[in-house]
Protein backbone atom coordinates (compact mmCIF):
# COMPACT_ATOMS: atom_id res chain seq x y z
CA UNK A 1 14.99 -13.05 4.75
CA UNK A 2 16.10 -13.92 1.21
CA UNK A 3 12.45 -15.66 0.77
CA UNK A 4 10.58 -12.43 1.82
CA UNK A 5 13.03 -10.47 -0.47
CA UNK A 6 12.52 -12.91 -3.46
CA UNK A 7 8.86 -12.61 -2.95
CA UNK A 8 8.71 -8.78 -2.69
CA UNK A 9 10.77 -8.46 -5.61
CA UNK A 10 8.59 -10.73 -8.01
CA UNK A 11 5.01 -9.13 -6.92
CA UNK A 12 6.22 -5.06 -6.84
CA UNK A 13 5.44 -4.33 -10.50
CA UNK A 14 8.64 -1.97 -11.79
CA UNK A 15 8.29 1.24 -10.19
CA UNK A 16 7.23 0.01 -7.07
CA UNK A 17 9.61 0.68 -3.47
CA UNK A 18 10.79 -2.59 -1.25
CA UNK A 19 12.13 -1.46 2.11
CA UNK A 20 14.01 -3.56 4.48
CA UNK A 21 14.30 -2.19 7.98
CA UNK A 22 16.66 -3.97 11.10
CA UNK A 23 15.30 -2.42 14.14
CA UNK A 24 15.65 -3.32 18.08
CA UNK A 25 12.58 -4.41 20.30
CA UNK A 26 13.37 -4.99 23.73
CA UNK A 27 15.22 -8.85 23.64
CA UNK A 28 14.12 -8.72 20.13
CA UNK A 29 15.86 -7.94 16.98
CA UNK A 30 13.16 -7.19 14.32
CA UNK A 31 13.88 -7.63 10.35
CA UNK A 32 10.71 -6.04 8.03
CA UNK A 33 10.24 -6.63 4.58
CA UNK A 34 7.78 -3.87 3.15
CA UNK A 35 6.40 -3.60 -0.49
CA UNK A 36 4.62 -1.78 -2.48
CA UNK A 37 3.36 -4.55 -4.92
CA UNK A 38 -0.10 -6.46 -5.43
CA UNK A 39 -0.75 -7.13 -2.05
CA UNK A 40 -2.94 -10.04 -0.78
CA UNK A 41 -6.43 -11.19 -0.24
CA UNK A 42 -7.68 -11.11 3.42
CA UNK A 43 -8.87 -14.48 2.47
CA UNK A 44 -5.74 -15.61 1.25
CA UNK A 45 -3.54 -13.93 3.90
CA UNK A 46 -4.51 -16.58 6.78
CA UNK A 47 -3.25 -19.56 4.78
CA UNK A 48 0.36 -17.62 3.34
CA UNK A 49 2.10 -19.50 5.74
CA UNK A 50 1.33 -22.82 4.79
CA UNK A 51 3.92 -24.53 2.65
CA UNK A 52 3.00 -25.40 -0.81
CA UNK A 53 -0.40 -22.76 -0.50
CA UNK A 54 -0.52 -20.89 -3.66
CA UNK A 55 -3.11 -17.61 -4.16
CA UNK A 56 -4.49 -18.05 -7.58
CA UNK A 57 -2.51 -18.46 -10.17
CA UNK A 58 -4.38 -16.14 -12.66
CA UNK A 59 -3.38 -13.33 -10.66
CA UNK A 60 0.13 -13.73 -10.42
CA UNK A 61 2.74 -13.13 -13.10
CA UNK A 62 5.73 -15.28 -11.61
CA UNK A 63 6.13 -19.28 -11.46
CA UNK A 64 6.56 -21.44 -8.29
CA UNK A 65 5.36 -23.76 -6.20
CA UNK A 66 4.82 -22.22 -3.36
CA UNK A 67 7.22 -23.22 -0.87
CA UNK A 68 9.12 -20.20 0.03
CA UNK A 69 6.83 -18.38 2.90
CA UNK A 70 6.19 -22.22 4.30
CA UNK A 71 10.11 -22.55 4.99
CA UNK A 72 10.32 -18.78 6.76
CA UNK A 73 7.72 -20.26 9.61
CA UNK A 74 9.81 -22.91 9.70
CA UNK A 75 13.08 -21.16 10.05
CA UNK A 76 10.96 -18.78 12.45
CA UNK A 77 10.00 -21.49 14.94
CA UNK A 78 14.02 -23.35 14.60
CA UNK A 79 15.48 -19.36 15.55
CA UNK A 80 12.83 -19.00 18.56
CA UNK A 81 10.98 -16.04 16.79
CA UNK A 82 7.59 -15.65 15.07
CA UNK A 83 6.98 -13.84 11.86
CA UNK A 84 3.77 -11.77 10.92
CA UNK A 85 2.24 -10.85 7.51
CA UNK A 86 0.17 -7.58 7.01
CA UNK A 87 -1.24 -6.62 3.20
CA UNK A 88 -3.45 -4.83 1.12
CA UNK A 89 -4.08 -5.85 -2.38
CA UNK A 90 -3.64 -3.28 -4.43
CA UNK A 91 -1.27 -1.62 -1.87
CA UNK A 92 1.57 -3.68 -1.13
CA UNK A 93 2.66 -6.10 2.22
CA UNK A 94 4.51 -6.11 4.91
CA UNK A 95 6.26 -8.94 6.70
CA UNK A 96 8.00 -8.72 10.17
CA UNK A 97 10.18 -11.57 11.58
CA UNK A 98 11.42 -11.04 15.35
CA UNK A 99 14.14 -12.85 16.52
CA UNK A 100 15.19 -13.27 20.40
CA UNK A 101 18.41 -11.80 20.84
């Protein structure tokens, strides 16, 4: 969670709303991270997941390398869960991690 936080916090521009919502699903527990900040590329979106991928840097305004989303699949797949990405550039993004209870 403190990845998808981190990240939501350094692409909402000031102004901007970050939600996080705990909900139940069945055997599931369900944490969302929602944002209202640049959003992502469909193109880019696919490969978000993979450690060290980086969208261009020209279009963001915060330093990394790119490992934080990589180590939330990998936490993901150690808790027996799956995470899932939804965005809009322009909009904001919206990631959902289930865990099994």
């Amino acid at each position: 969670m403190r990845n998808l936080v981190d990240n939501a916090i350094k692409y909402t521009p000031e102004g901007g709303t970050i939600t996080l919502s705990l909900f139940r699903d069945g055997d599931w527990a369900c944490l969302e991270v929602s944002d209202t900040g640049i959003g992502i590329a469909p193109e880019h979106l696919s490969h978000i997941f993979d450690r060290f991928y980086r969208v261009d840097e020209a279009r963001t305004r915060v330093a990394g390398i790119g490992a934080g989303i990589g180590h939330c699949q990998e936490h993901r797949g150690a808790a027996r869960g799956r995470i899932a990405a939804a965005s809009e550039p322009g909009k904001g993004s919206r990631f959902t991690v289930w865990l099994k209870l």
